[in-house]
N, C-alpha and C. Protein backbone atom coordinates (compact mmCIF):
# COMPACT_ATOMS: atom_id res chain seq x y z
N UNK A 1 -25.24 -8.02 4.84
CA UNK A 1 -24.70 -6.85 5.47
C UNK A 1 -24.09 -6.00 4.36
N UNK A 2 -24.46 -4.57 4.41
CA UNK A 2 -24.14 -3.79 3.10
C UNK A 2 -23.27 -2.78 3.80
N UNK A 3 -22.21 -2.00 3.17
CA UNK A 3 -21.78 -1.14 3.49
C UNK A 3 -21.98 0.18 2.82
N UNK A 4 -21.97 1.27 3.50
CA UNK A 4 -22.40 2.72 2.84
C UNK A 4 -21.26 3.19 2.16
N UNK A 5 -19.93 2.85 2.52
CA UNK A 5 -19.01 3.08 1.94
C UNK A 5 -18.60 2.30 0.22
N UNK A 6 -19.64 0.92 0.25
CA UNK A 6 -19.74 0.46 -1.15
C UNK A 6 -18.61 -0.11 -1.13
N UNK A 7 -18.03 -0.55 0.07
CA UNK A 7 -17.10 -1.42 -0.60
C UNK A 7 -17.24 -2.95 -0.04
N UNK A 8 -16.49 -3.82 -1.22
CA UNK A 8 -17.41 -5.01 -1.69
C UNK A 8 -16.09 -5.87 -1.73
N UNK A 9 -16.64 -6.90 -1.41
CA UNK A 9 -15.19 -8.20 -1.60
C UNK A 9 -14.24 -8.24 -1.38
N UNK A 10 -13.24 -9.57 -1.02
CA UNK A 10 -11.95 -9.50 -1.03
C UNK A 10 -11.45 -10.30 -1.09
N UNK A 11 -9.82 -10.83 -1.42
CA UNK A 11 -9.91 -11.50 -1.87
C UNK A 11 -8.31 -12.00 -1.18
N UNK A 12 -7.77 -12.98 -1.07
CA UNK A 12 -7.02 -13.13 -0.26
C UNK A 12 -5.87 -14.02 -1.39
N UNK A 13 -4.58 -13.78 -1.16
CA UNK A 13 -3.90 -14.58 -2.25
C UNK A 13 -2.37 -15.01 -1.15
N UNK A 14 -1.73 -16.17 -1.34
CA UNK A 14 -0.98 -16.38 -0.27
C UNK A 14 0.35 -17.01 -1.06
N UNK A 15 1.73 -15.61 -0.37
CA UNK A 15 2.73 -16.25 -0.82
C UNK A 15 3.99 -16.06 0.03
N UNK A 16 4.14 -17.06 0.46
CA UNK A 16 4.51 -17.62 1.55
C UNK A 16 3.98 -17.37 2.55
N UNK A 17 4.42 -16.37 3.12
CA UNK A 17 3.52 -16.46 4.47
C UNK A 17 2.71 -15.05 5.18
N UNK A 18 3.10 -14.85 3.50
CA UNK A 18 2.36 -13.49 3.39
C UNK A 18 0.57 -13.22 2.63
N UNK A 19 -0.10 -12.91 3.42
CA UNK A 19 -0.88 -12.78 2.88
C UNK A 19 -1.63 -11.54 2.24
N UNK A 20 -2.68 -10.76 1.60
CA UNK A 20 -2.94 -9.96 0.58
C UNK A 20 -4.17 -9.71 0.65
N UNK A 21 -4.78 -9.07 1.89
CA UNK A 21 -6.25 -8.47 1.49
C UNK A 21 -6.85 -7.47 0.43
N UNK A 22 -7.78 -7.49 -0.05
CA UNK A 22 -7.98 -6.64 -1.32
C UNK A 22 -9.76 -6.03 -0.93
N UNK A 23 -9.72 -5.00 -0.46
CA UNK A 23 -10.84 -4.26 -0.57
C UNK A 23 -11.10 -3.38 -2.00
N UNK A 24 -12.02 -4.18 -2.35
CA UNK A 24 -12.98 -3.66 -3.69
C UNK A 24 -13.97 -2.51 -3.80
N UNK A 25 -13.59 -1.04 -3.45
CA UNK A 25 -14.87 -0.13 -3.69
C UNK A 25 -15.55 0.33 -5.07
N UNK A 26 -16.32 0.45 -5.21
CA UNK A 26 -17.18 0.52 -6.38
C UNK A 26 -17.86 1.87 -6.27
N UNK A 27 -17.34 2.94 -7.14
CA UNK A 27 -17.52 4.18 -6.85
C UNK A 27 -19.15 4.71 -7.84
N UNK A 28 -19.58 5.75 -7.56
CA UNK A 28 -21.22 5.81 -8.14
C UNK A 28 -20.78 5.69 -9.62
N UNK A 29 -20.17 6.33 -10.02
CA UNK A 29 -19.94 5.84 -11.53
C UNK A 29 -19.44 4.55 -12.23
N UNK A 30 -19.38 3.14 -11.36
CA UNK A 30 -19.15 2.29 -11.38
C UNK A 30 -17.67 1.82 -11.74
N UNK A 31 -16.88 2.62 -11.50
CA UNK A 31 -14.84 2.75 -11.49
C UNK A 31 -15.12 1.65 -10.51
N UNK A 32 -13.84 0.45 -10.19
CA UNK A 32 -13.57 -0.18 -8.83
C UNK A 32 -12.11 0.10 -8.95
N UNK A 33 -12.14 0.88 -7.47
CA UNK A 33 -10.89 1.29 -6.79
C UNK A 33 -10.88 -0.31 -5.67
N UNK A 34 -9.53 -0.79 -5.85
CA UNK A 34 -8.93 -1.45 -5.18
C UNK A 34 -7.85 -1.49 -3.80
N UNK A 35 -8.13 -1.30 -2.89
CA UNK A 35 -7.25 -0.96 -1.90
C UNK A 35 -6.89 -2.45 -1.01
N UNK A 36 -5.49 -2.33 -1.08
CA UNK A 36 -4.98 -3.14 -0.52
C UNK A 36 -3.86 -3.16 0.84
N UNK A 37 -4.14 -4.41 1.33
CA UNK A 37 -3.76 -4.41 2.79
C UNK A 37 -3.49 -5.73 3.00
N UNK A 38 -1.24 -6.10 3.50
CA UNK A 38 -0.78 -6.99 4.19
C UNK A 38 -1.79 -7.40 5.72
N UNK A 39 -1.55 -8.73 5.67
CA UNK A 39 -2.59 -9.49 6.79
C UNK A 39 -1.20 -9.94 7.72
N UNK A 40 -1.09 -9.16 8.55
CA UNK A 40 0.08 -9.54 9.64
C UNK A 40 -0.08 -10.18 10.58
N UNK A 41 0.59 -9.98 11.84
CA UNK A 41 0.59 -11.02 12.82
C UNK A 41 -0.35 -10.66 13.76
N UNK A 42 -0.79 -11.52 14.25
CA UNK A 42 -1.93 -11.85 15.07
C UNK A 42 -2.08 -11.12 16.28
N UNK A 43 -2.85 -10.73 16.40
CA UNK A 43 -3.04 -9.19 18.00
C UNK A 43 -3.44 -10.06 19.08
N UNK A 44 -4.73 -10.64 18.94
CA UNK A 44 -5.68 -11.09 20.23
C UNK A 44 -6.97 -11.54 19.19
N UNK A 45 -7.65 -12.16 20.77
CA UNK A 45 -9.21 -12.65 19.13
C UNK A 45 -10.06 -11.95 20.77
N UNK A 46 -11.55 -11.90 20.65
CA UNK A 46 -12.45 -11.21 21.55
C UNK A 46 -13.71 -12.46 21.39
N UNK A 47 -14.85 -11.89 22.17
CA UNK A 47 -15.95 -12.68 21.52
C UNK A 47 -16.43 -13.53 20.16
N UNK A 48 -15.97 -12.85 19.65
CA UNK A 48 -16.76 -12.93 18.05
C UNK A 48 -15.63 -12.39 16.78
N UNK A 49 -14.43 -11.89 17.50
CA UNK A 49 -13.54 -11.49 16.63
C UNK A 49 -11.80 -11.68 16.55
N UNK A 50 -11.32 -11.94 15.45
CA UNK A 50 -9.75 -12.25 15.76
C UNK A 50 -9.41 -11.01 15.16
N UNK A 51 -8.16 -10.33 16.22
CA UNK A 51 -7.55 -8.98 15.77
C UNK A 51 -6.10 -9.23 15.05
N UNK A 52 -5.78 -8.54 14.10
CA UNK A 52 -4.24 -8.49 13.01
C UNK A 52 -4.24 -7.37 12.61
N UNK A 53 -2.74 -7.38 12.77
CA UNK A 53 -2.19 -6.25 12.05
C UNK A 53 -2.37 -5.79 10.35
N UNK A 54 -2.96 -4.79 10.03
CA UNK A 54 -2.79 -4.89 8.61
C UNK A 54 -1.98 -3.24 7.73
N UNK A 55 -1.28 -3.93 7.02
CA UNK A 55 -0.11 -2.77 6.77
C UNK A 55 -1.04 -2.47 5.24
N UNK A 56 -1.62 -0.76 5.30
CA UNK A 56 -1.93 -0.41 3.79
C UNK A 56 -0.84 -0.23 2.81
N UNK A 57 -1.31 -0.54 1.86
CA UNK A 57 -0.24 -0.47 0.41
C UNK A 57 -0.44 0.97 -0.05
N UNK A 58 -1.63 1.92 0.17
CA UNK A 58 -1.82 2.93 -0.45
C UNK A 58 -0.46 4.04 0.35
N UNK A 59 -0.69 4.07 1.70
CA UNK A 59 -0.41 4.71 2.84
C UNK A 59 0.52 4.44 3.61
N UNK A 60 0.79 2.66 3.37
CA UNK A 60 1.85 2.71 4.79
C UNK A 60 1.44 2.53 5.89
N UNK A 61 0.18 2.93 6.77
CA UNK A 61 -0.20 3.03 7.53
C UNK A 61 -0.51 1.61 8.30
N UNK A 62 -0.60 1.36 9.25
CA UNK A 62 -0.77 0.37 9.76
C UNK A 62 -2.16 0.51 10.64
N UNK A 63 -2.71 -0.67 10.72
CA UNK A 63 -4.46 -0.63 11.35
C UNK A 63 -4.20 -1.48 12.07
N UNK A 64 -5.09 -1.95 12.57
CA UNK A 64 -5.58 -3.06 13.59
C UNK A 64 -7.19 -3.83 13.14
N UNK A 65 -7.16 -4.12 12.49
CA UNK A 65 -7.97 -4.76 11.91
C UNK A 65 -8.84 -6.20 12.59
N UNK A 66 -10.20 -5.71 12.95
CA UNK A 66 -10.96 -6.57 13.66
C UNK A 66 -11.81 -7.88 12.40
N UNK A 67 -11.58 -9.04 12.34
CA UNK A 67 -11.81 -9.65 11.55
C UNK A 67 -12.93 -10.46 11.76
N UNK A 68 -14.04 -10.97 11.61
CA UNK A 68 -15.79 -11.37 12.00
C UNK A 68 -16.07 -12.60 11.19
N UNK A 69 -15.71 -13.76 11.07
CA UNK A 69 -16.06 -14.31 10.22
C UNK A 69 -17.78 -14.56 10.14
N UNK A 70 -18.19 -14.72 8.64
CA UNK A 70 -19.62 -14.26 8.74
C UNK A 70 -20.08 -15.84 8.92
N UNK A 71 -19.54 -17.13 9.33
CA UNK A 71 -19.80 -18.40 9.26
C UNK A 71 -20.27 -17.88 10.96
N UNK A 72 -20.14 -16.83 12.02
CA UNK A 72 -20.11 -16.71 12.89
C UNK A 72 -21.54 -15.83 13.48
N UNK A 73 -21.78 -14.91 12.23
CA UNK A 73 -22.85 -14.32 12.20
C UNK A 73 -23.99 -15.19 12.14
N UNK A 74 -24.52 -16.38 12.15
CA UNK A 74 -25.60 -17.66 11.60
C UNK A 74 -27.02 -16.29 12.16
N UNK A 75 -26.88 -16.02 13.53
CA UNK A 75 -27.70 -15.75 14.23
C UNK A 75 -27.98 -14.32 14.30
N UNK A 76 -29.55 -13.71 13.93
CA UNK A 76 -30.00 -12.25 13.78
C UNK A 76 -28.92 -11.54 15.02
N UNK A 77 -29.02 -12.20 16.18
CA UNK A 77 -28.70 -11.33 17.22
C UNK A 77 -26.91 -11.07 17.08
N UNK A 78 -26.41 -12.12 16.56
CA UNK A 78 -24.99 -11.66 16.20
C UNK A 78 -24.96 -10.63 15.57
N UNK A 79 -25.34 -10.76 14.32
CA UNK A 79 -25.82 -9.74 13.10
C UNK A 79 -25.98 -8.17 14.15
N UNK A 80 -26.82 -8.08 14.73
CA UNK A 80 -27.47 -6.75 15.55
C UNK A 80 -26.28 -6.56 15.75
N UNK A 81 -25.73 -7.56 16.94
CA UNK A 81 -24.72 -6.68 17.72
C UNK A 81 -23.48 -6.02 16.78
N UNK A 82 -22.61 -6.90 15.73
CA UNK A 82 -21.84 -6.35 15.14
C UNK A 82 -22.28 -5.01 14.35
N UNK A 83 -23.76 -4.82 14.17
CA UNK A 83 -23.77 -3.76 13.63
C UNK A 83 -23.73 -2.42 14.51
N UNK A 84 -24.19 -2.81 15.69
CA UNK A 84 -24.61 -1.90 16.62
C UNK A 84 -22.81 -1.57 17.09
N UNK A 85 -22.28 -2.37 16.97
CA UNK A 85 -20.78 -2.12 17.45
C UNK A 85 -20.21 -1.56 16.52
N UNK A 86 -20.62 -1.53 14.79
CA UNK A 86 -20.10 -0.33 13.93
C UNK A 86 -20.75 0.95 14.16
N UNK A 87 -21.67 0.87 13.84
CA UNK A 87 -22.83 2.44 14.17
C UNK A 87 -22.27 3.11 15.71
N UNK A 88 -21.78 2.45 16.87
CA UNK A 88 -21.50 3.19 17.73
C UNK A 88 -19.84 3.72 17.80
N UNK A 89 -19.14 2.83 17.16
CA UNK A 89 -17.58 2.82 17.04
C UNK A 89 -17.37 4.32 15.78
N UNK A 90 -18.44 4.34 14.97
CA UNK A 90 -18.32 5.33 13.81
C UNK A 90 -18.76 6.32 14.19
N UNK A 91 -19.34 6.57 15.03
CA UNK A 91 -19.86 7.90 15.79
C UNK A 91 -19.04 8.56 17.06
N UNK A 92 -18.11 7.94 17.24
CA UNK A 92 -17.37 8.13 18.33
C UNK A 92 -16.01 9.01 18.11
N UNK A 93 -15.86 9.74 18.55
CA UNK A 93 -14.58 11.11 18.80
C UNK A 93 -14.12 11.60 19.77
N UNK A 94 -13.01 10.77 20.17
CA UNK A 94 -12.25 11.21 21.40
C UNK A 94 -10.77 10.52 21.54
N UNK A 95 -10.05 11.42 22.30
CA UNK A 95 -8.57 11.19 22.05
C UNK A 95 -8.23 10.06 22.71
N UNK A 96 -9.45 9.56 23.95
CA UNK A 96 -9.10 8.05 24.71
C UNK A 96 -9.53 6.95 24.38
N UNK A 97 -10.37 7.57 23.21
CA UNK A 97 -11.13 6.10 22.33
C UNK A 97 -10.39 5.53 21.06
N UNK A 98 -9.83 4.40 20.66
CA UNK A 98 -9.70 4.20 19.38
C UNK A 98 -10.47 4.54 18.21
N UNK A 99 -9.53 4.97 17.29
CA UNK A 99 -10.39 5.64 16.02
C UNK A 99 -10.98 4.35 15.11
N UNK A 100 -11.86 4.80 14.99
CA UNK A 100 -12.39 3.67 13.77
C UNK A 100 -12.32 4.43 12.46
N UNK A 101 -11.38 3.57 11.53
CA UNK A 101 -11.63 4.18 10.52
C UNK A 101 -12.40 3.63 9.36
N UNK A 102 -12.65 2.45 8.85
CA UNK A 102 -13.86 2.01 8.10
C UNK A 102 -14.23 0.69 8.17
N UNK A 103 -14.92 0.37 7.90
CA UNK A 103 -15.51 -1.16 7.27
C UNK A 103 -15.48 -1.45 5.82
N UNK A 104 -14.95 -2.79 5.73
CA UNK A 104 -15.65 -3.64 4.69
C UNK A 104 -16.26 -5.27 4.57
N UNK A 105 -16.30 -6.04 3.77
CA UNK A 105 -16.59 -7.49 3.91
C UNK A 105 -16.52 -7.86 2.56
N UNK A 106 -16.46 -9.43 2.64
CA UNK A 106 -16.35 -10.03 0.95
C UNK A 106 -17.48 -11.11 1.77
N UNK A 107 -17.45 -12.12 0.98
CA UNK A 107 -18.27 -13.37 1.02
C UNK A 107 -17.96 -14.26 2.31
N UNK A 108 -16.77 -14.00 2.51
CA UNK A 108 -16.28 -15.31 4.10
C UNK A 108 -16.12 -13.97 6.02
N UNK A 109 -15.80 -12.46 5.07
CA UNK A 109 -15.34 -12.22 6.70
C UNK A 109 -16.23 -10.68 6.20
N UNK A 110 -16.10 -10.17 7.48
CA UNK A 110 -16.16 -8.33 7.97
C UNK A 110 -14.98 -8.28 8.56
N UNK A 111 -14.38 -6.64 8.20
CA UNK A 111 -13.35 -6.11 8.23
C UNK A 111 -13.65 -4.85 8.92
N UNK A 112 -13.28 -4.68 10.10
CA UNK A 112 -13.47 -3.22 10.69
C UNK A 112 -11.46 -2.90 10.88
N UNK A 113 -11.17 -1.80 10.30
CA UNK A 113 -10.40 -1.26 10.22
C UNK A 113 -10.59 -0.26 11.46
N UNK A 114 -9.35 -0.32 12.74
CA UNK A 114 -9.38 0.66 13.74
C UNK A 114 -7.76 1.29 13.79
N UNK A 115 -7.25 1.89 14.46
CA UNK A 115 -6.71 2.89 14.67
C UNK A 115 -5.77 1.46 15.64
N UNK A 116 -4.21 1.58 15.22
CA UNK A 116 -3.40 0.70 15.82
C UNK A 116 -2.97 1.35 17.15
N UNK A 117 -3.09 0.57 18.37
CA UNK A 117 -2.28 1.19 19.99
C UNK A 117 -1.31 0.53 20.08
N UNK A 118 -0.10 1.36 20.23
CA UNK A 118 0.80 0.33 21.13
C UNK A 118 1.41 0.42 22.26
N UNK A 119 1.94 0.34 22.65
CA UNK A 119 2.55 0.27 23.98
C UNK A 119 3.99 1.07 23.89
């Protein structure tokens, strides 16, 4: 699974009970910009996915971060659907829909970054 956005790996480092996602983009001139993101507390999990909070280091901003482990993907038709659930989530614009704001993946998970709701 490739992303158009080019970004690549991550890498997880744990101290105490904090953990340290690291999205790796790799820009056309081959620079790697590193963006990083706290792995917080636990939202809900769905079919095929466990949801967490993740706080950016660039921004501040807080996501909701849908997490896929790819040990989960074995099967083409998994594969389809998660893609078909980015391609339709990235095309989507409306004030009652959650925003999607990007994807990435390393070697163990996919990372869909959405737009945090709360109550």
């Amino acid at each position: 699974m490739s992303t158009s956005s080019r970004s690549t790996l991550r890498r997880s480092r744990e101290s105490n009970t904090e953990t340290i996602i690291e999205e790796h983009i790799v820009k056309p001139n081959g620079e790697v910009q590193i963006r990083r993101y706290n792995k917080g507390k636990f939202i809900g999990k769905g079919g095929f996915a466990r949801c967490y909070e993740f706080l950016s280091h660039d921004n501040r901003k807080i996501y909701a971060a849908k997490v896929v482990a790819k040990s989960t993907l074995t099967r083409s038709r998994a594969k389809q659907k998660l893609m078909s659930e980015i391609k339709i989530h990235r095309s989507l614009s409306h004030t009652n829909v959650v925003k999607f704001e990007h994807f990435f993946e390393d070697s163990d998970n996919v990372y869909m970054l959405l737009e945090m709701c709360t109550n």
